[in-house]
C-alpha atoms as a PDB file:
ATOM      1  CA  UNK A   1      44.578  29.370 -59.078  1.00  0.00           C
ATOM      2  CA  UNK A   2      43.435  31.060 -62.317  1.00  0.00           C
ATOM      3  CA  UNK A   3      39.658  29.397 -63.063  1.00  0.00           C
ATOM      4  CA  UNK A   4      40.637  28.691 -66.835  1.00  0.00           C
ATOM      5  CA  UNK A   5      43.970  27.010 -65.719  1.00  0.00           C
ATOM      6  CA  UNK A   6      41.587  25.108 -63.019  1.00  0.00           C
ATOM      7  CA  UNK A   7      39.081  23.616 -66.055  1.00  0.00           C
ATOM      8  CA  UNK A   8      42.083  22.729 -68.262  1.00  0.00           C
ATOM      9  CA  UNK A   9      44.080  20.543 -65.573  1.00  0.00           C
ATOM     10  CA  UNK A  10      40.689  19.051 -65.173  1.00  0.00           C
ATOM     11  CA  UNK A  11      39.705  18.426 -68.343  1.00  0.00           C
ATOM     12  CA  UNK A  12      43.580  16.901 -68.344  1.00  0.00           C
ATOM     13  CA  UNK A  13      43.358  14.620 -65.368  1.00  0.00           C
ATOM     14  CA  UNK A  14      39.602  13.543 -66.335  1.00  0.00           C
ATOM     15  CA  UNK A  15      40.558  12.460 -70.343  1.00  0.00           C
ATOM     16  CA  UNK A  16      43.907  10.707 -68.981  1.00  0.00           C
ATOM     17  CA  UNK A  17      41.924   8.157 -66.298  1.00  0.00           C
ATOM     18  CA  UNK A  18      39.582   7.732 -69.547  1.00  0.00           C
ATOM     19  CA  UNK A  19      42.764   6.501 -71.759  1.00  0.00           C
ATOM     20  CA  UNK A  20      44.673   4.959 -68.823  1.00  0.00           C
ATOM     21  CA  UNK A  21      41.282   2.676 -67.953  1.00  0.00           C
ATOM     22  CA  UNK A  22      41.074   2.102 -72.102  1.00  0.00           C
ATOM     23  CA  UNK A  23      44.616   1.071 -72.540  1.00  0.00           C
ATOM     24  CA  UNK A  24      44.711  -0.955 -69.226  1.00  0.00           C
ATOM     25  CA  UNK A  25      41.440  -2.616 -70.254  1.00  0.00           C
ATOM     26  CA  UNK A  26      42.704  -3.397 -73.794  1.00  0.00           C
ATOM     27  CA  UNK A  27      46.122  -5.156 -72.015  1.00  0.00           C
ATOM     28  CA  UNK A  28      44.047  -7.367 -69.633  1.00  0.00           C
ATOM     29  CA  UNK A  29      42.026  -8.932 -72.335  1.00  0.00           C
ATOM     30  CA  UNK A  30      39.611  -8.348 -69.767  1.00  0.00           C
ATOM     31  CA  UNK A  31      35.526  -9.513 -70.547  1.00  0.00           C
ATOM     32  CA  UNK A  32      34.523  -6.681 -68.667  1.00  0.00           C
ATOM     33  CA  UNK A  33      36.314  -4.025 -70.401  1.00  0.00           C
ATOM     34  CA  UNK A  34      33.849  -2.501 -71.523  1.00  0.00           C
ATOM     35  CA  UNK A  35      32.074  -2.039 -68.336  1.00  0.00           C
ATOM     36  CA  UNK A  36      35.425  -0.798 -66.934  1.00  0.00           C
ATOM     37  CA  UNK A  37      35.562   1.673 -69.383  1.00  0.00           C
ATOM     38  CA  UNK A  38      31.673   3.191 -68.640  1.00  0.00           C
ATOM     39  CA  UNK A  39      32.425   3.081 -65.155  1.00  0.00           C
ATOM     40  CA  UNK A  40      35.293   5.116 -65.570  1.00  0.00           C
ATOM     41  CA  UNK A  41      34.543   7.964 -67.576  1.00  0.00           C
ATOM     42  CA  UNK A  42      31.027   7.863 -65.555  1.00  0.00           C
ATOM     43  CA  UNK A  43      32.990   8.211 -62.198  1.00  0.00           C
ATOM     44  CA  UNK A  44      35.385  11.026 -63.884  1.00  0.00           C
ATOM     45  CA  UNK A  45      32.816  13.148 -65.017  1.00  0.00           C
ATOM     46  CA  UNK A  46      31.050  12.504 -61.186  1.00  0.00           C
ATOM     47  CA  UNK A  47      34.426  13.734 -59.858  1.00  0.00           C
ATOM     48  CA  UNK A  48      35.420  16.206 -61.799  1.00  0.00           C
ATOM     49  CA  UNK A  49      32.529  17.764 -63.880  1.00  0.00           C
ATOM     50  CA  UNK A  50      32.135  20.202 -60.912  1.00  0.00           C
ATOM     51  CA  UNK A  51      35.226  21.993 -61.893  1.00  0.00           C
ATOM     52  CA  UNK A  52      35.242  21.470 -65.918  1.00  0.00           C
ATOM     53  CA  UNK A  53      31.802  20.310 -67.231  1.00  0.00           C
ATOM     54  CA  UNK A  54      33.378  16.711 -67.729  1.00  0.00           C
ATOM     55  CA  UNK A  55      33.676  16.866 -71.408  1.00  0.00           C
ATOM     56  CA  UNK A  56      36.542  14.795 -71.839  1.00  0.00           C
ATOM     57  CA  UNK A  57      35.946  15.173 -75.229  1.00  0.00           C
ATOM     58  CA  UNK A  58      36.714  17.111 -78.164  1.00  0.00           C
ATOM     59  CA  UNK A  59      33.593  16.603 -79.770  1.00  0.00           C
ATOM     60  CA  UNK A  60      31.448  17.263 -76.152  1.00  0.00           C
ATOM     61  CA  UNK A  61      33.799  20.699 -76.133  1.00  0.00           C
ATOM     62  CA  UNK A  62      32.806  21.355 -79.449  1.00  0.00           C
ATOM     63  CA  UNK A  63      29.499  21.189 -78.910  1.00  0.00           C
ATOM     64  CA  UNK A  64      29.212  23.265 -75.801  1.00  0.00           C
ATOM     65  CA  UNK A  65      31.426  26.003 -77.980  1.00  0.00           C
ATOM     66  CA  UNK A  66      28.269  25.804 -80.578  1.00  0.00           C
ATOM     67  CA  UNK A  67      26.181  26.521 -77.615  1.00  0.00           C
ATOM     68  CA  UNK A  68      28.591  29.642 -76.869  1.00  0.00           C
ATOM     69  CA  UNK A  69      28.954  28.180 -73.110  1.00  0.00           C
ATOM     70  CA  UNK A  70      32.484  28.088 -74.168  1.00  0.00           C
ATOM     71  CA  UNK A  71      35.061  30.782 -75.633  1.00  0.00           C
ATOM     72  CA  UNK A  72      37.226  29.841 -78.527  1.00  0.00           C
ATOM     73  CA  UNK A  73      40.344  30.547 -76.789  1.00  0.00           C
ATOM     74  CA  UNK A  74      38.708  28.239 -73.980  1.00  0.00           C
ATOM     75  CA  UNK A  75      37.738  25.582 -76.398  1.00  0.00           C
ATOM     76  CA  UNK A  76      41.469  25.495 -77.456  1.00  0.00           C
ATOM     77  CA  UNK A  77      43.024  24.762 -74.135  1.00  0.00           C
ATOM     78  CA  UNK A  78      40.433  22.040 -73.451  1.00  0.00           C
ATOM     79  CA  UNK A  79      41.323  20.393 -76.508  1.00  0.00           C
ATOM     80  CA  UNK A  80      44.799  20.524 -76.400  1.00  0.00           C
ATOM     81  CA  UNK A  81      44.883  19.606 -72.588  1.00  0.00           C
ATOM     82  CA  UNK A  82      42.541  16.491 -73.640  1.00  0.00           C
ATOM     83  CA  UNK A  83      44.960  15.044 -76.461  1.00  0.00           C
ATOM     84  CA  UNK A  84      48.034  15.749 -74.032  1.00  0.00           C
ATOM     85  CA  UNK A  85      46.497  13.768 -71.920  1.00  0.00           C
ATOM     86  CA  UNK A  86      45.318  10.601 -74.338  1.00  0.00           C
ATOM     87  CA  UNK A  87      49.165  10.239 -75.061  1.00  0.00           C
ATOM     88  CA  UNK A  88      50.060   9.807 -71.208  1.00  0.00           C
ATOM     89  CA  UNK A  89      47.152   7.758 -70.092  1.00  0.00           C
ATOM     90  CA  UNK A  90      47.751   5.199 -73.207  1.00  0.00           C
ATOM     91  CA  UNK A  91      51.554   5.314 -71.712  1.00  0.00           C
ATOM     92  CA  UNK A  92      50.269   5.012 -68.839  1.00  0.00           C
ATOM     93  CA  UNK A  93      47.742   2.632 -69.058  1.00  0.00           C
ATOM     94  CA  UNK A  94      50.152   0.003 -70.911  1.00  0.00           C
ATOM     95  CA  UNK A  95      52.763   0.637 -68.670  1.00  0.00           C
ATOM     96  CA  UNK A  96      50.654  -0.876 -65.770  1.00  0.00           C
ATOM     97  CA  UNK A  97      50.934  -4.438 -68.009  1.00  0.00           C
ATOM     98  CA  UNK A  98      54.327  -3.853 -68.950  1.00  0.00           C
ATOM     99  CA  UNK A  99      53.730  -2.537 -72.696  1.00  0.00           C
ATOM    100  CA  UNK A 100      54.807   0.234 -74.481  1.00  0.00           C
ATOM    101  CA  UNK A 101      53.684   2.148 -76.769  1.00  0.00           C
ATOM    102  CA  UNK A 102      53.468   1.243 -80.585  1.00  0.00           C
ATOM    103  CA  UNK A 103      55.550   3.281 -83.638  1.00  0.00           C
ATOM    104  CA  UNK A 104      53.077   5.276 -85.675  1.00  0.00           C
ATOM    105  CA  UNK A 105      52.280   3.601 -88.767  1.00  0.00           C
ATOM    106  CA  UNK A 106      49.836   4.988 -92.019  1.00  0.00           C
ATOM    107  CA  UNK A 107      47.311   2.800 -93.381  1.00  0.00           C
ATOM    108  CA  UNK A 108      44.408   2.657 -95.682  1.00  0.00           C
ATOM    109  CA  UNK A 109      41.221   4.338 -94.136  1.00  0.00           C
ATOM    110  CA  UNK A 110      38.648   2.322 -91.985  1.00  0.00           C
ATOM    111  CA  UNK A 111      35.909   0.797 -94.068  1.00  0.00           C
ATOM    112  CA  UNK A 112      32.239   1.735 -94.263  1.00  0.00           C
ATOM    113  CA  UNK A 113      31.196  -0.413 -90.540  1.00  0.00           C
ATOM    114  CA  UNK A 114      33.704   0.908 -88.431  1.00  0.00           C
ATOM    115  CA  UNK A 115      32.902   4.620 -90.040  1.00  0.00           C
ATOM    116  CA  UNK A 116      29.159   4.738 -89.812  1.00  0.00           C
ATOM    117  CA  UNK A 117      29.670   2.975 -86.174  1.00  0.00           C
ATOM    118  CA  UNK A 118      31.056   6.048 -84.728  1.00  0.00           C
ATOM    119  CA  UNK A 119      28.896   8.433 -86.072  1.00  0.00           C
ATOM    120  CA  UNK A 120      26.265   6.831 -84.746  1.00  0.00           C
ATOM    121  CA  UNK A 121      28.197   6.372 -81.463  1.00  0.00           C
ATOM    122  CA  UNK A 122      29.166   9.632 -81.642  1.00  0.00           C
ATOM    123  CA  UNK A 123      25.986  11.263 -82.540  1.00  0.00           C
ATOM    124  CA  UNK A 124      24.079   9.339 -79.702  1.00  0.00           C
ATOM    125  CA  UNK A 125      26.252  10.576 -77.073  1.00  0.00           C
ATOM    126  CA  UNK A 126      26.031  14.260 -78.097  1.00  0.00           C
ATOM    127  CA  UNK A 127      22.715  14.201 -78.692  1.00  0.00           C
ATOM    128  CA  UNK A 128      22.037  12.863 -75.247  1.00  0.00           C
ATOM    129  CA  UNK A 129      24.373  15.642 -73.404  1.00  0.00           C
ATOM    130  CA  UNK A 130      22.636  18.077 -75.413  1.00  0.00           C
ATOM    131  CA  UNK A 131      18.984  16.564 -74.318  1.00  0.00           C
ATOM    132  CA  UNK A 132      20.100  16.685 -70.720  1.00  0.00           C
ATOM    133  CA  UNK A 133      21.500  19.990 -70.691  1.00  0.00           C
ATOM    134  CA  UNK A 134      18.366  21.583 -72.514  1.00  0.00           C
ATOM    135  CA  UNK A 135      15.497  19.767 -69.936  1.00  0.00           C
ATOM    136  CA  UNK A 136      18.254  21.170 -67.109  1.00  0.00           C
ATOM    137  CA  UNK A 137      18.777  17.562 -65.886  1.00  0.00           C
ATOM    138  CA  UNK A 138      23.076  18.259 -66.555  1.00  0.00           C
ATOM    139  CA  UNK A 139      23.086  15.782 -62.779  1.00  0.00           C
ATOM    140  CA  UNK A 140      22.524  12.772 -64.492  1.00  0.00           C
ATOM    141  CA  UNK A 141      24.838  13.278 -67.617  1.00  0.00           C
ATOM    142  CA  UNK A 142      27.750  10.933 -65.447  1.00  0.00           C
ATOM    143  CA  UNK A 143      25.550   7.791 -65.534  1.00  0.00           C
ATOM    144  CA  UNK A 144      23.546   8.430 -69.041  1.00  0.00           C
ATOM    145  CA  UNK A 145      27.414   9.205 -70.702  1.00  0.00           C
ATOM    146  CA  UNK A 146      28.031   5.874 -68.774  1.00  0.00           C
ATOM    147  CA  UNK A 147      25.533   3.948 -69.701  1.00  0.00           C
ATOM    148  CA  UNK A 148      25.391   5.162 -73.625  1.00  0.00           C
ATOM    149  CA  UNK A 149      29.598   4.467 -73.692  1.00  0.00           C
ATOM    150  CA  UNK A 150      28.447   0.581 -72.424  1.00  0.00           C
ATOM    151  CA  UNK A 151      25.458  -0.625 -74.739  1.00  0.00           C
ATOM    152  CA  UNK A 152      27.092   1.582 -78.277  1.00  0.00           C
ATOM    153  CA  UNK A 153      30.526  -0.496 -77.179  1.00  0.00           C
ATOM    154  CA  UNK A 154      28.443  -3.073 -77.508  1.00  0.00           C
ATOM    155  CA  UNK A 155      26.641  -2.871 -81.048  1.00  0.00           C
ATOM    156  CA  UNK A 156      29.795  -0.948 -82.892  1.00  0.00           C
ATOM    157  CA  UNK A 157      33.021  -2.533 -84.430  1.00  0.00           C
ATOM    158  CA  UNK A 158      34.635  -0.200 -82.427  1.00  0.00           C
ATOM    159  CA  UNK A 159      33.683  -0.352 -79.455  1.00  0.00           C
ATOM    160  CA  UNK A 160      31.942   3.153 -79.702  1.00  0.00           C
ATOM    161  CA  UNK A 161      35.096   5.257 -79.477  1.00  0.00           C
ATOM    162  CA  UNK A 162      32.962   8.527 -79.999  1.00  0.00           C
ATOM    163  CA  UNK A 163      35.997  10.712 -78.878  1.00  0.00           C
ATOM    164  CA  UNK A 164      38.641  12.144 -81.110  1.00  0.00           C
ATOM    165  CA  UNK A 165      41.220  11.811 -78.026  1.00  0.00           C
ATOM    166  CA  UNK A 166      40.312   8.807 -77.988  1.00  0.00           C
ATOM    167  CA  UNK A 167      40.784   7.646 -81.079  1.00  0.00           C
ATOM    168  CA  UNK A 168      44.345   9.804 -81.373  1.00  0.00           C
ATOM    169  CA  UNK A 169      45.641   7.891 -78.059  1.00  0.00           C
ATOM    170  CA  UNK A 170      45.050   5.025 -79.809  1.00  0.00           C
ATOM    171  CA  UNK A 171      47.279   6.165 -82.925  1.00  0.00           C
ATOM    172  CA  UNK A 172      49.964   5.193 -80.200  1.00  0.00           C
ATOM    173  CA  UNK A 173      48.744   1.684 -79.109  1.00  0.00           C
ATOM    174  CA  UNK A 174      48.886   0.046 -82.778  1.00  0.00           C
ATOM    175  CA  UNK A 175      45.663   1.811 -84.857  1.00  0.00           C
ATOM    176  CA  UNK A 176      47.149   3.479 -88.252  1.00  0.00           C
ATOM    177  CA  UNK A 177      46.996   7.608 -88.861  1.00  0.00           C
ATOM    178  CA  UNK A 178      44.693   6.178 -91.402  1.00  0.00           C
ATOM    179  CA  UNK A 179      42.105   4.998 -89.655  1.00  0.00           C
ATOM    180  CA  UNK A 180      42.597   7.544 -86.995  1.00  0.00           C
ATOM    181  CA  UNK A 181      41.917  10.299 -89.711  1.00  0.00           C
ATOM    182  CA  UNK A 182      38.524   8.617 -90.573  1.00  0.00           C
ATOM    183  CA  UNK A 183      37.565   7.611 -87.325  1.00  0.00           C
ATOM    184  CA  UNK A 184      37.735  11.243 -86.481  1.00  0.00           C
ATOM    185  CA  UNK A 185      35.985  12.190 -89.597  1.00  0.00           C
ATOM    186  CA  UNK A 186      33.329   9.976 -88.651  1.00  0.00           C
ATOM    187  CA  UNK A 187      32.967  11.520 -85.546  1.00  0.00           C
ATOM    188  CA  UNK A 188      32.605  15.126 -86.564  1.00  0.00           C
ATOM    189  CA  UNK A 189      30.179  13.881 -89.010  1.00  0.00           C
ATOM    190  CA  UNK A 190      28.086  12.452 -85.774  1.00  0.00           C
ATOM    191  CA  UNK A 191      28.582  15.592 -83.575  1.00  0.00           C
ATOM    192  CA  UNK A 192      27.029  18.099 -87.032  1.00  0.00           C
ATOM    193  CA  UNK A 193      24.198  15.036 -87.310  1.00  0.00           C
ATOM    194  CA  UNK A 194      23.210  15.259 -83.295  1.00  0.00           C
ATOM    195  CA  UNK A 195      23.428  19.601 -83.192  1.00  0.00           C
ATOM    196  CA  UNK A 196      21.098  19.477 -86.348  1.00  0.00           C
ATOM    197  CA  UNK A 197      18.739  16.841 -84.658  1.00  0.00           C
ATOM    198  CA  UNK A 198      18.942  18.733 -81.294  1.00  0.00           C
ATOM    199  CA  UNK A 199      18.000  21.790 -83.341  1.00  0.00           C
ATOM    200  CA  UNK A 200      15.068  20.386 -84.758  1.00  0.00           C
ATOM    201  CA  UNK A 201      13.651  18.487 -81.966  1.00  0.00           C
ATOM    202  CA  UNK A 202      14.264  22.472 -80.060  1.00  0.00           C
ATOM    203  CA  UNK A 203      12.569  23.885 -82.207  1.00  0.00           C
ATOM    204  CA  UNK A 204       9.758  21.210 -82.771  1.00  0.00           C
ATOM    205  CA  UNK A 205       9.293  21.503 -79.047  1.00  0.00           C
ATOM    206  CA  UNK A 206       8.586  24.954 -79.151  1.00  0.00           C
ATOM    207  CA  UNK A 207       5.921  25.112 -81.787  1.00  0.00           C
ATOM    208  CA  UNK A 208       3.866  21.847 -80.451  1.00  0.00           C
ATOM    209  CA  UNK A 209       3.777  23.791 -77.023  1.00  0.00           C
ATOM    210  CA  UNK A 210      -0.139  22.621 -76.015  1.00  0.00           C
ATOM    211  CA  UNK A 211      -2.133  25.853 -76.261  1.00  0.00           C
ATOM    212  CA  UNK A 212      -4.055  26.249 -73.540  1.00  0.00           C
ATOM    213  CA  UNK A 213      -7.681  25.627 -73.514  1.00  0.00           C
ATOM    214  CA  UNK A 214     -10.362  28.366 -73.065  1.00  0.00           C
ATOM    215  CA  UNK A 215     -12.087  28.037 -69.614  1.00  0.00           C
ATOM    216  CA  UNK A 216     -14.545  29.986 -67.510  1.00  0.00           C
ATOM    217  CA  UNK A 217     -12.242  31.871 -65.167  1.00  0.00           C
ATOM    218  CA  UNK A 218     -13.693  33.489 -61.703  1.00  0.00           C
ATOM    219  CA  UNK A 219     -12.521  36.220 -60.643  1.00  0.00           C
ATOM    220  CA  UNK A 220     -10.894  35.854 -57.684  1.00  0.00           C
ATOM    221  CA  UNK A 221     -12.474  37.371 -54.959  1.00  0.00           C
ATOM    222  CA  UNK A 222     -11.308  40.590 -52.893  1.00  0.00           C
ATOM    223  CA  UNK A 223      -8.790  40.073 -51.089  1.00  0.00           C
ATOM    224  CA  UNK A 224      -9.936  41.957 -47.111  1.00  0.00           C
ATOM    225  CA  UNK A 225      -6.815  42.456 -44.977  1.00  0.00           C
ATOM    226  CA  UNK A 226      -7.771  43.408 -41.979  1.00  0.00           C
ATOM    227  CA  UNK A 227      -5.688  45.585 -39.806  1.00  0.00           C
ATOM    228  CA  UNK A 228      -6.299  46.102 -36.112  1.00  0.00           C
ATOM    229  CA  UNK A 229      -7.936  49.171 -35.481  1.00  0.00           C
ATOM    230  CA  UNK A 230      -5.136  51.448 -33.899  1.00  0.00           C
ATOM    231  CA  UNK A 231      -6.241  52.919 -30.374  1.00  0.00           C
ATOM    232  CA  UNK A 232      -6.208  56.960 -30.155  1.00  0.00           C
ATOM    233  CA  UNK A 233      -3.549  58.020 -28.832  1.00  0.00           C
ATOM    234  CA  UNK A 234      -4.168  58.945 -25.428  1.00  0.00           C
ATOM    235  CA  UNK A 235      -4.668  62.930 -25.145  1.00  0.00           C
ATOM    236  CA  UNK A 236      -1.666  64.223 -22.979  1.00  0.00           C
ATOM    237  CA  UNK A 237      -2.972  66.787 -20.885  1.00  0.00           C
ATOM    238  CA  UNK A 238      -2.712  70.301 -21.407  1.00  0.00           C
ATOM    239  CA  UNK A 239      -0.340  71.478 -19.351  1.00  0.00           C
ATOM    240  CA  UNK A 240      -1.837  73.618 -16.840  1.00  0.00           C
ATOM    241  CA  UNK A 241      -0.874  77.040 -16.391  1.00  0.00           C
ATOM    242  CA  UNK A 242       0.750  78.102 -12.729  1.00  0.00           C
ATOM    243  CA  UNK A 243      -1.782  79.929 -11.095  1.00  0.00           C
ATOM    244  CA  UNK A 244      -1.426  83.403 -10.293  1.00  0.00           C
ATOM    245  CA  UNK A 245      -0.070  83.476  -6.844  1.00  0.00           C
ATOM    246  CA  UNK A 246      -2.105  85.281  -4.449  1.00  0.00           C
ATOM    247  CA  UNK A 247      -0.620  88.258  -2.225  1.00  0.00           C
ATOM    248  CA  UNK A 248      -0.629  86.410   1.180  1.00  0.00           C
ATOM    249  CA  UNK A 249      -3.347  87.953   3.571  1.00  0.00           C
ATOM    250  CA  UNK A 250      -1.975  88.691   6.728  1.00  0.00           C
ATOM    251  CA  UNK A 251      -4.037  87.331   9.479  1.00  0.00           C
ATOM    252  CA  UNK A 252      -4.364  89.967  12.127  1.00  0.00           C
ATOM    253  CA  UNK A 253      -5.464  88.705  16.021  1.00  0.00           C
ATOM    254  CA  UNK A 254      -8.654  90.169  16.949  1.00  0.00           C
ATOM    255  CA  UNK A 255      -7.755  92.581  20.210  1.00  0.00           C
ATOM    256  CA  UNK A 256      -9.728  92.030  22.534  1.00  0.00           C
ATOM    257  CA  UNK A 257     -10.899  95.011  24.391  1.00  0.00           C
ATOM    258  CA  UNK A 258      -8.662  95.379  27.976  1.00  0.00           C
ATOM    259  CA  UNK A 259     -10.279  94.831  30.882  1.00  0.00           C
ATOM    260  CA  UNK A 260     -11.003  98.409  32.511  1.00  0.00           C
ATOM    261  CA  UNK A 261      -9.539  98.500  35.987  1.00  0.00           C
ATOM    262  CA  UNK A 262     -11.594  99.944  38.482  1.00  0.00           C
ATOM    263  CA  UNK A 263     -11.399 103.455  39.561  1.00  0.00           C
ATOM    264  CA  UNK A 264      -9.607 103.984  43.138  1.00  0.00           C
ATOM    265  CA  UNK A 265     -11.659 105.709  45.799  1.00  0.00           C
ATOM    266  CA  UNK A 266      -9.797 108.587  47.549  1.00  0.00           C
END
């Protein structure tokens, strides 16, 4: 499978649990929605931030397109695969209590609360990606996205949306295009505030770097390798020249003088 197609379907099936586990939790009336919700989108990033990065997020895409870790025409297909799937997991999610989805209505924009809520929702969990990322500590973005989505859903009118697909599933489970307009607004306004303060907190890092303090350095002392002394080769002999072969002396047997016979007497 194509790697691009492989992030996209990700970045699809990772923003639709988000919605379903929203629009589910909104149904149930549940008290513990908005642990539900953290628990969620922390176990979908776990699962599936592998493959994508586990933005899930238009605003976290964004972001990591400012960083140029993402391509434009790569930044489109995550977007567009991340609203696709907000519309099917609200379906979805209200389907699983028997609702259905609400007819689009327009209303009035959200008031001042509800706006500067998600920017600072928004802003927060950018800023904390961004934080993570930079110190190279990307392995505990799951549980800090997690735990940031739980306490802001606790202190916001919103319940810290912080997501444009978020907040554009939503258009189809009662909010107004409206409010969905300035929610959105509001957000982009937190993602600019958190690359600014990432920025300057970079670059504030960089210039309080402690210089280092003059001290008395030794030099370090020569470093002896020893080698074990290599043996001489041992001398092959010469080789030895074939002696001149002697002409064999023939051995001659001494005669021995023969015995004189005695003269015969006449």
């Amino acid at each position: 499978m194509n790697a691009t197609l492989k992030k996209v379907l990700a970045e699809f099936l990772g923003t639709f649990i988000f919605l379903l586990a929203i629009a589910g939790a909104s149904a149930s009336q549940s008290s513990l929605k908005q642990l539900s919700l953290a628990l969620a989108l922390g176990l979908a990033i776990l699962t599936l931030g592998g493959i994508s990065g586990g933005h899930f997020n238009p605003a976290v895409s964004i972001y990591f397109f400012a960083r140029k870790e993402l391509s434009f025409p790569e930044l489109l297909a995550y977007v567009a695969a991340q609203l696709t799937a907000a519309f099917f997991g609200v379906v979805s999610g209200l389907g699983l209590w028997g609702g259905a989805i609400a007819p689009l209505s327009s209303g009035n924009a959200v008031n001042s609360p509800v706006f500067l809520g998600e920017v600072v929702a928004t802003a927060g969990l950018v800023f904390i990606i961004g934080t993570l990322v930079n110190n190279k500590q990307a392995h505990l973005i799951w549980i800090a996205v997690a735990t940031w989505v739980f306490a802001a859903g606790t202190f916001t009118v919103t319940g810290a949306m912080a997501n444009p697909a978020v907040a554009f599933g939503l258009m189809f489970n009662g909010i107004s295009t409206g409010s969905v307009a300035s929610i959105v607004v509001a957000q982009l306004v937190g993602l600019a505030a958190a690359i600014l303060v990432l920025m300057i907190t970079g670059a504030a890092v960089a210039k309080k770097a402690p210089a280092k303090k003059a001290s008395i350095k030794f030099a370090p002392a020569p470093i002896v390798t020893t080698t074990a002394a290599k043996k001489p080769a041992a001398k092959k002999p010469a080789a030895k020249k074939p002696a001149a072969k002697k002409a064999p002396v023939k051995k001659t047997a001494a005669k021995t003088p023969a015995a004189k016979k005695p003269a015969v007497k006449k």
